[in-house]
Every structure is written in structure tokens, then in C-alpha cells.
C-alpha atoms as a PDB file:
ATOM      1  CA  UNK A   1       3.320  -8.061  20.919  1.00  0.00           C
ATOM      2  CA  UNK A   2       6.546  -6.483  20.011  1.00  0.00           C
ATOM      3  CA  UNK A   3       8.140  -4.243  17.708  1.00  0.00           C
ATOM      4  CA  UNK A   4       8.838  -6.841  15.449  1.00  0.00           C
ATOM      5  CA  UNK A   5       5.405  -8.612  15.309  1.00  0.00           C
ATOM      6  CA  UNK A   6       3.805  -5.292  14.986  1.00  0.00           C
ATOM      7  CA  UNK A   7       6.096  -4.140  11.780  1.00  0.00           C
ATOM      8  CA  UNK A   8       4.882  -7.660  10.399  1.00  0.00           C
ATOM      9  CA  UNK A   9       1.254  -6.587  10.603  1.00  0.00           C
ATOM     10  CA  UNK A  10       1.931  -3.299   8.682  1.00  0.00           C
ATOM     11  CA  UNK A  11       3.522  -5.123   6.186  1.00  0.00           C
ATOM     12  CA  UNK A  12       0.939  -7.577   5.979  1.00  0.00           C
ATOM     13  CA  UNK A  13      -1.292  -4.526   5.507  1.00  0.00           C
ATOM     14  CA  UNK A  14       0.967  -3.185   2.893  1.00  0.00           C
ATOM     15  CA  UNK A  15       0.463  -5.716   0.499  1.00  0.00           C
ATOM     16  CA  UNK A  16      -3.247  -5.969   1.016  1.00  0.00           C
ATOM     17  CA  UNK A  17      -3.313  -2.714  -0.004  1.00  0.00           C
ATOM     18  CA  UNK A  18      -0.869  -3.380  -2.664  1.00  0.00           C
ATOM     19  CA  UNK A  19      -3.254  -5.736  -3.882  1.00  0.00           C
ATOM     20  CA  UNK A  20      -6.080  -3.367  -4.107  1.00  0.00           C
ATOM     21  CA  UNK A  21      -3.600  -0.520  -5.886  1.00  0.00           C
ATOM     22  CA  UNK A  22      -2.835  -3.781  -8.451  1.00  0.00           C
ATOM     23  CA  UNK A  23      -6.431  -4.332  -9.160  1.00  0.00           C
ATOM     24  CA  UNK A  24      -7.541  -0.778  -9.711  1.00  0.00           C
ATOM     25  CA  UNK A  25      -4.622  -0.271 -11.659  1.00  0.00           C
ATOM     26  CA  UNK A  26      -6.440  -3.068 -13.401  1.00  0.00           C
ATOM     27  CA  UNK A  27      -9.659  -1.522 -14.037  1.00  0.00           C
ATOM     28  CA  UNK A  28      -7.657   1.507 -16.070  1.00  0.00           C
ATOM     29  CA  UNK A  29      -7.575  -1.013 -18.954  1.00  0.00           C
ATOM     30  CA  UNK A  30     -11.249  -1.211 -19.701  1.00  0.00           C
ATOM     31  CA  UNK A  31     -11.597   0.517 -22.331  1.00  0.00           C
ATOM     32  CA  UNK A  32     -15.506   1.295 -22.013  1.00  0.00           C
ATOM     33  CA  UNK A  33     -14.926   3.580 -19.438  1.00  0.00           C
ATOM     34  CA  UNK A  34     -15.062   7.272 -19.687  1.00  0.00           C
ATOM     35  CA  UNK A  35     -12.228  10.211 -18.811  1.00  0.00           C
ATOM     36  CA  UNK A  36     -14.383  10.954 -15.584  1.00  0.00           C
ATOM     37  CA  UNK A  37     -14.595   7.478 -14.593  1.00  0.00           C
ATOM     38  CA  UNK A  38     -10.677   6.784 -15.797  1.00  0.00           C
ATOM     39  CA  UNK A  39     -10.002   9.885 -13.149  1.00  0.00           C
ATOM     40  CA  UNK A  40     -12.285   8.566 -10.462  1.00  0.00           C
ATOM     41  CA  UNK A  41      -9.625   5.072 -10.640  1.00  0.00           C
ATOM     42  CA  UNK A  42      -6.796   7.197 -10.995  1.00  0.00           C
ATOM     43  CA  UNK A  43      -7.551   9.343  -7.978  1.00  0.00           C
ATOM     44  CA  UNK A  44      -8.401   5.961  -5.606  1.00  0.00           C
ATOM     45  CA  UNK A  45      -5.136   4.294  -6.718  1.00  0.00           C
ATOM     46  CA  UNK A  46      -3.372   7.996  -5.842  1.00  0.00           C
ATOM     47  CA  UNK A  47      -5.051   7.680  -1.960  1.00  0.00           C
ATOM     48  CA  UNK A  48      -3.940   3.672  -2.044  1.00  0.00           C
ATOM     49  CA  UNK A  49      -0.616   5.153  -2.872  1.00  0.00           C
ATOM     50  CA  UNK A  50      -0.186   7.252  -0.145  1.00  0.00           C
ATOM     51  CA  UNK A  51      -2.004   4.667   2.481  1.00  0.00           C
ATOM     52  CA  UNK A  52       0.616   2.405   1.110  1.00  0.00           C
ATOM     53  CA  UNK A  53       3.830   4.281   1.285  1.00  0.00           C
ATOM     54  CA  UNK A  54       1.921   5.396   5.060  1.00  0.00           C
ATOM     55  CA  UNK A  55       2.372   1.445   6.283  1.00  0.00           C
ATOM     56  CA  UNK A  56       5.763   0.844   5.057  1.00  0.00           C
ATOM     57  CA  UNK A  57       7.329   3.914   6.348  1.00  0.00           C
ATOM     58  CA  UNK A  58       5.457   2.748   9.714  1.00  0.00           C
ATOM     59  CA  UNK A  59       6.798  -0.544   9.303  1.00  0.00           C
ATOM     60  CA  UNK A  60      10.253   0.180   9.147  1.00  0.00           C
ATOM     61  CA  UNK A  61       9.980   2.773  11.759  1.00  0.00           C
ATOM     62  CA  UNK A  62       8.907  -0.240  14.018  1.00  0.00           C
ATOM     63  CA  UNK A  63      11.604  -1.882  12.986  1.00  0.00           C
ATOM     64  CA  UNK A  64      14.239   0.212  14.082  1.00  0.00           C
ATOM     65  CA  UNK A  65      13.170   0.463  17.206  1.00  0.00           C
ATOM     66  CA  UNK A  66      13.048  -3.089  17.595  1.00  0.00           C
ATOM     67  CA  UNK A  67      17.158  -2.682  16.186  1.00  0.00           C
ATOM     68  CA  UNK A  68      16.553  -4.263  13.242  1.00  0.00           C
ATOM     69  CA  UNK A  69      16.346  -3.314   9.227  1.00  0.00           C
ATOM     70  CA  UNK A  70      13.426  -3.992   7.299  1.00  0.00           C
ATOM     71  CA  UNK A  71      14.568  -5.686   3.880  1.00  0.00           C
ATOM     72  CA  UNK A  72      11.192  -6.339   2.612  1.00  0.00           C
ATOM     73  CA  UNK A  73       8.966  -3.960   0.545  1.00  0.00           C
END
């Protein structure tokens, strides 16, 4: 595997987690759920943030040192 093929796998990642931050973001519009459960959401979509921004920053780092530019998000 190379640099390139392994910044395609985080990316890959990165929208499956995407995805997830899409669906939970989702959830937020029931509106039978309570502040502590709205908070509970609002907190997981805040970790799938940060797991998120985590791959793509990985991602392009790969891709750098393969001498290339990543151009997708």
C-alpha cells in the first residue's frame, strides 16, 4: 500500500463518519426528545466532529508525503 491508497482509506473513513455526524444531526429534529437527550446528540455529533476533522487532517498529511494535494473533503 502506499501513501496514496492509504489517504484514500481515511477519506473513505471520513465520510462514513460524515454519514453518522449527518444522521445524528438528524435525530436533533425530533421533537419528543428532551434537553438532556437533545445534549446527549449534541455531544456525540461534537466527538464525530473531532474524529472527523482527525481523518482528513490524516488524509492530507498522507498525501503530501506521497507529493500530492488532496482536493477532496
Amino acid at each position: 500500500m502506499n501513501y496514496v491508497e492509504w489517504a484514500e482509506e481515511y477519506m473513505t473513513e471520513a465520510r462514513r463518519v460524515l454519514g453518522v455526524i449527518e444522521k445524528k444531526k438528524g435525530l436533533l429534529n425530533d421533537r419528543k426528545l428532551n434537553k438532556d437527550a437533545r445534549k446527549q446528540i449534541s455531544d456525540i455529533i461534537i466527538t464525530y466532529r473531532c474524529i472527523y476533522r482527525e481523518l482528513l487532517a490524516v488524509a492530507e498529511h498522507l498525501r503530501t508525503r506521497a507529493g500530492g494535494n488532496l482536493n477532496e473533503a
